[in-house]
Protein backbone atom coordinates (compact mmCIF):
# COMPACT_ATOMS: atom_id res chain seq x y z
CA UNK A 1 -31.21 113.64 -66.94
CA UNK A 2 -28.80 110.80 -67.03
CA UNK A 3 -27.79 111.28 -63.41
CA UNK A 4 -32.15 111.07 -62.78
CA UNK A 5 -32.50 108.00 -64.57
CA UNK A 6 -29.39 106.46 -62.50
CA UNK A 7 -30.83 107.45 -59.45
CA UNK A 8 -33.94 106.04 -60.17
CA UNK A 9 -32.95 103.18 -61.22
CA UNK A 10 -31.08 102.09 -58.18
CA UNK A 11 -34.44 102.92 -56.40
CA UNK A 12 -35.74 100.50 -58.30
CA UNK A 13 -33.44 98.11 -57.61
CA UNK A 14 -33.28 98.70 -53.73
CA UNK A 15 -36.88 98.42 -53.40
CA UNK A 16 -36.98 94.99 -55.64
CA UNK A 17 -33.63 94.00 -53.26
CA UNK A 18 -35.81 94.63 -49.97
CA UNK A 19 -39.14 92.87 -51.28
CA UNK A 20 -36.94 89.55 -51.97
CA UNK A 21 -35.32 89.81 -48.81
CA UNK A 22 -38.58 90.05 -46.90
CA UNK A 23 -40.11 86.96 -49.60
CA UNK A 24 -37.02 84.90 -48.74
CA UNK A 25 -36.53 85.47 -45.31
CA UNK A 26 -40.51 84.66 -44.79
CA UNK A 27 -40.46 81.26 -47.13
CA UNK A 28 -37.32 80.01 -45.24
CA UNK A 29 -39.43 80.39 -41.99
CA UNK A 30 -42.43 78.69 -43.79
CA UNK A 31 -42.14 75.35 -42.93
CA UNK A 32 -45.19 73.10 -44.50
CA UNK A 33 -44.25 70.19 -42.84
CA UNK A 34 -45.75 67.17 -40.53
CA UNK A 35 -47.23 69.39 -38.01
CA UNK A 36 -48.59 72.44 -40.68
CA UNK A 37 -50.54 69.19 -42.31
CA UNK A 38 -51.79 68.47 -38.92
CA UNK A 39 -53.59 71.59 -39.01
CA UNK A 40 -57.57 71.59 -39.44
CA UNK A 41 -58.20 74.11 -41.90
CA UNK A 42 -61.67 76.48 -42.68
CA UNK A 43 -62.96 74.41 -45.83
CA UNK A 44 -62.43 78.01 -48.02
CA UNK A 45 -58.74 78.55 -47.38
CA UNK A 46 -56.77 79.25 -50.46
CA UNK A 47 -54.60 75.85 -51.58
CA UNK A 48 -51.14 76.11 -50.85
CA UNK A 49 -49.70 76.50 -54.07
CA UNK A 50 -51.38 80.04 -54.54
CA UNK A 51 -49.59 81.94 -51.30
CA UNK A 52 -46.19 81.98 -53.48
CA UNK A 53 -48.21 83.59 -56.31
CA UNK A 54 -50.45 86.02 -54.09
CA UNK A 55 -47.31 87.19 -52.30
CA UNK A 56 -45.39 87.95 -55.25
CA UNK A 57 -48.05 90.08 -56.87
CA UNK A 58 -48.51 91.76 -53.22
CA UNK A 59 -44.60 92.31 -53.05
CA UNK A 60 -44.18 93.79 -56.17
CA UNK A 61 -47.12 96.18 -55.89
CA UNK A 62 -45.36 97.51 -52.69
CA UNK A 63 -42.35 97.76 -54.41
CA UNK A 64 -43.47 99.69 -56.91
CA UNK A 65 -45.48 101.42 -54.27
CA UNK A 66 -41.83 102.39 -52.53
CA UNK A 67 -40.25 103.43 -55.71
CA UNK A 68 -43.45 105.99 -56.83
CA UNK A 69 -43.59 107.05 -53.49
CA UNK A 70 -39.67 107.91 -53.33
CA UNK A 71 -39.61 109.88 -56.34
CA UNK A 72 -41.99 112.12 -54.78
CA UNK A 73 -41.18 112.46 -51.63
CA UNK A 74 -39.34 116.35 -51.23
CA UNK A 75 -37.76 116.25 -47.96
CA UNK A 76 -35.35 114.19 -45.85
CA UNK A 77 -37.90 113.62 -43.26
CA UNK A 78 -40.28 112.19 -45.80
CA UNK A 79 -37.50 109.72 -47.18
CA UNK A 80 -36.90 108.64 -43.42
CA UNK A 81 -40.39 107.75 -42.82
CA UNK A 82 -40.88 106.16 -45.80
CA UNK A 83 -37.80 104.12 -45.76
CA UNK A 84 -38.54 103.25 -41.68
CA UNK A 85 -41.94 102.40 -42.63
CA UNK A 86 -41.57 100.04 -45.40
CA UNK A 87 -38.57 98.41 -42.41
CA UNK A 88 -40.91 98.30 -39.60
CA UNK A 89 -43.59 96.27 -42.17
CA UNK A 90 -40.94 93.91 -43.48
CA UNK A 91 -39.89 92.69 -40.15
CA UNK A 92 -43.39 92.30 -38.89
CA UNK A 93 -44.26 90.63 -41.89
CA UNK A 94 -41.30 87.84 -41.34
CA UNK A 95 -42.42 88.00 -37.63
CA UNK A 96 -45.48 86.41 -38.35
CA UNK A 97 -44.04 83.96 -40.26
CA UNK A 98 -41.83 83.33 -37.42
CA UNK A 99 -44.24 83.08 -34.59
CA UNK A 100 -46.91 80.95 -37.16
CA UNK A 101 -44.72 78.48 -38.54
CA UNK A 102 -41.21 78.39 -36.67
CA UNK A 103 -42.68 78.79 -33.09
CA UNK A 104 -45.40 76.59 -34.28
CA UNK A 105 -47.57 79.24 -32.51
CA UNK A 106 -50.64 80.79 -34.80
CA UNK A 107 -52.24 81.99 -31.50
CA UNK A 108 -49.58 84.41 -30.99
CA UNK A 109 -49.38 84.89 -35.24
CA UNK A 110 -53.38 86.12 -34.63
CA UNK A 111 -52.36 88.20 -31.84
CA UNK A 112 -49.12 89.97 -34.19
CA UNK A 113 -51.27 89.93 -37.63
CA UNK A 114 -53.01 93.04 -36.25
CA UNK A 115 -49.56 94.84 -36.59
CA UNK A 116 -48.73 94.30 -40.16
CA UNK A 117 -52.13 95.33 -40.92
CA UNK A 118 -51.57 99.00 -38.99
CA UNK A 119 -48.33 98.93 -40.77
CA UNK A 120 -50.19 98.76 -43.93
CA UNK A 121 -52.22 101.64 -43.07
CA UNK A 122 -49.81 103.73 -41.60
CA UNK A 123 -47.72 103.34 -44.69
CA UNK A 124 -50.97 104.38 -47.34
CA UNK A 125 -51.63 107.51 -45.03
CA UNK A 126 -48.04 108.65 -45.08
CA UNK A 127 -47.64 107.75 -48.83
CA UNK A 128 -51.25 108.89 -49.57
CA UNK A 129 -50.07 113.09 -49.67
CA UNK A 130 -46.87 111.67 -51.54
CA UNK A 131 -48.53 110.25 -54.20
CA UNK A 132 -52.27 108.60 -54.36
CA UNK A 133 -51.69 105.82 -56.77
CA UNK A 134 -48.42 104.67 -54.47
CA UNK A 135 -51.01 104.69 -52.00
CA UNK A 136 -53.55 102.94 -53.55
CA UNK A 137 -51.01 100.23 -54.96
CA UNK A 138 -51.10 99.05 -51.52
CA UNK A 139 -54.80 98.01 -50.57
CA UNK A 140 -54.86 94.64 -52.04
CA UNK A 141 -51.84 94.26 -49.58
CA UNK A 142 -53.93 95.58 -46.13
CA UNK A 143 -56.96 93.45 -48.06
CA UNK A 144 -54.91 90.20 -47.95
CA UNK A 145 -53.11 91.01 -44.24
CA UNK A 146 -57.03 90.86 -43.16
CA UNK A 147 -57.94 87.86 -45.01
CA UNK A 148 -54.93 86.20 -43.44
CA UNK A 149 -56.08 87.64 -39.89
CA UNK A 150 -59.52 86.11 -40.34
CA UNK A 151 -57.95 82.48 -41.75
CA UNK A 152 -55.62 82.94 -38.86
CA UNK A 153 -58.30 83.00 -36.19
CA UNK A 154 -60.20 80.33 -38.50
CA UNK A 155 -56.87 77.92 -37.59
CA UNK A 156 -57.00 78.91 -33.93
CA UNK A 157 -60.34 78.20 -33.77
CA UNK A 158 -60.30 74.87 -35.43
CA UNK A 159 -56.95 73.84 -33.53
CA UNK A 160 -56.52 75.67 -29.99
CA UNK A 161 -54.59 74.68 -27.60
CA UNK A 162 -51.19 75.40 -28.95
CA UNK A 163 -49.14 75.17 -25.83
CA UNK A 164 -47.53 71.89 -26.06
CA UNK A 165 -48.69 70.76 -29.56
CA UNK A 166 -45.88 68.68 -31.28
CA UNK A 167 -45.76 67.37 -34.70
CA UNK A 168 -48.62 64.84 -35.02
CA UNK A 169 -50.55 66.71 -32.26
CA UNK A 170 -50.87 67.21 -28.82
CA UNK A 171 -48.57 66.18 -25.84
């Protein structure tokens, strides 16, 4: 039993290890800066302050997600697909952030949003035979990949061209 708990534990801890990575890695890209406040905005996007909030909640819900689904996975192949999943999300989740706010890009960020979404999904229908409440822990996560997809195109919309934008604008 000991040896159980030990293991689970450092599940735990991987999974809580991976989910910061993926926060931090994605709020050092998120630069809200000169040319982010140059942005027209929909008039109902969330404020600012509540993406920090609405990301941890969404983070640890996948993390716990990971850990629930681990201890019921029964095979090597299901641990590998899990655990290559979860990767493939995490990097297109920072990718985004990449392309939206480093790149200064959010036409290509609409474009890749569609990919963390089907990451999403593919992860609840590989989880969902695992274990239907790890499944389940992560809709509001594919619910707020689509909400960002629609304020996404809102922001393209609103501030197309990007090609040559600078800081204060266009060239």
């Amino acid at each position: 039993m000991s040896d159980y708990l030990s293991f689970y534990w450092v599940t735990i801890l991987i999974a809580a290890l991976f989910a910061l990575v993926v926060a931090g890695v994605g709020g050092a890209l998120t630069q809200i800066g000169p040319w982010y406040r140059s942005l027209q905005f929909p008039s109902w996007k969330p404020p600012n302050w509540s993406f920090g909030p609405i990301w941890m909640v969404i983070l640890m819900l996948a993390s716990t997600s990971a850990v629930l689904a681990w201890a019921g996975t029964t095979s090597g192949s299901q641990r590998t697909g899990l655990v290559g999943l979860f990767v493939i999300n995490g990097v297109l989740n920072v990718l985004w952030n990449l392309l939206f706010f480093t790149l200064r890009r959010p036409d290509w960020a609409l474009v890749e949003t569609v990919f963390p979404w089907l990451s999403v999904l593919a992860l609840m229908a590989f989880i969902w035979p695992i274990s239907a409440t790890a499944s389940l822990l992560l809709a509001p996560y594919l619910n707020w990949v689509a909400i960002a997809g629609v304020l996404n195109r809102a922001i393209v919309r609103l501030n197309e061209p990007f090609a040559g934008r600078t800081e204060t604008g266009t060239i």
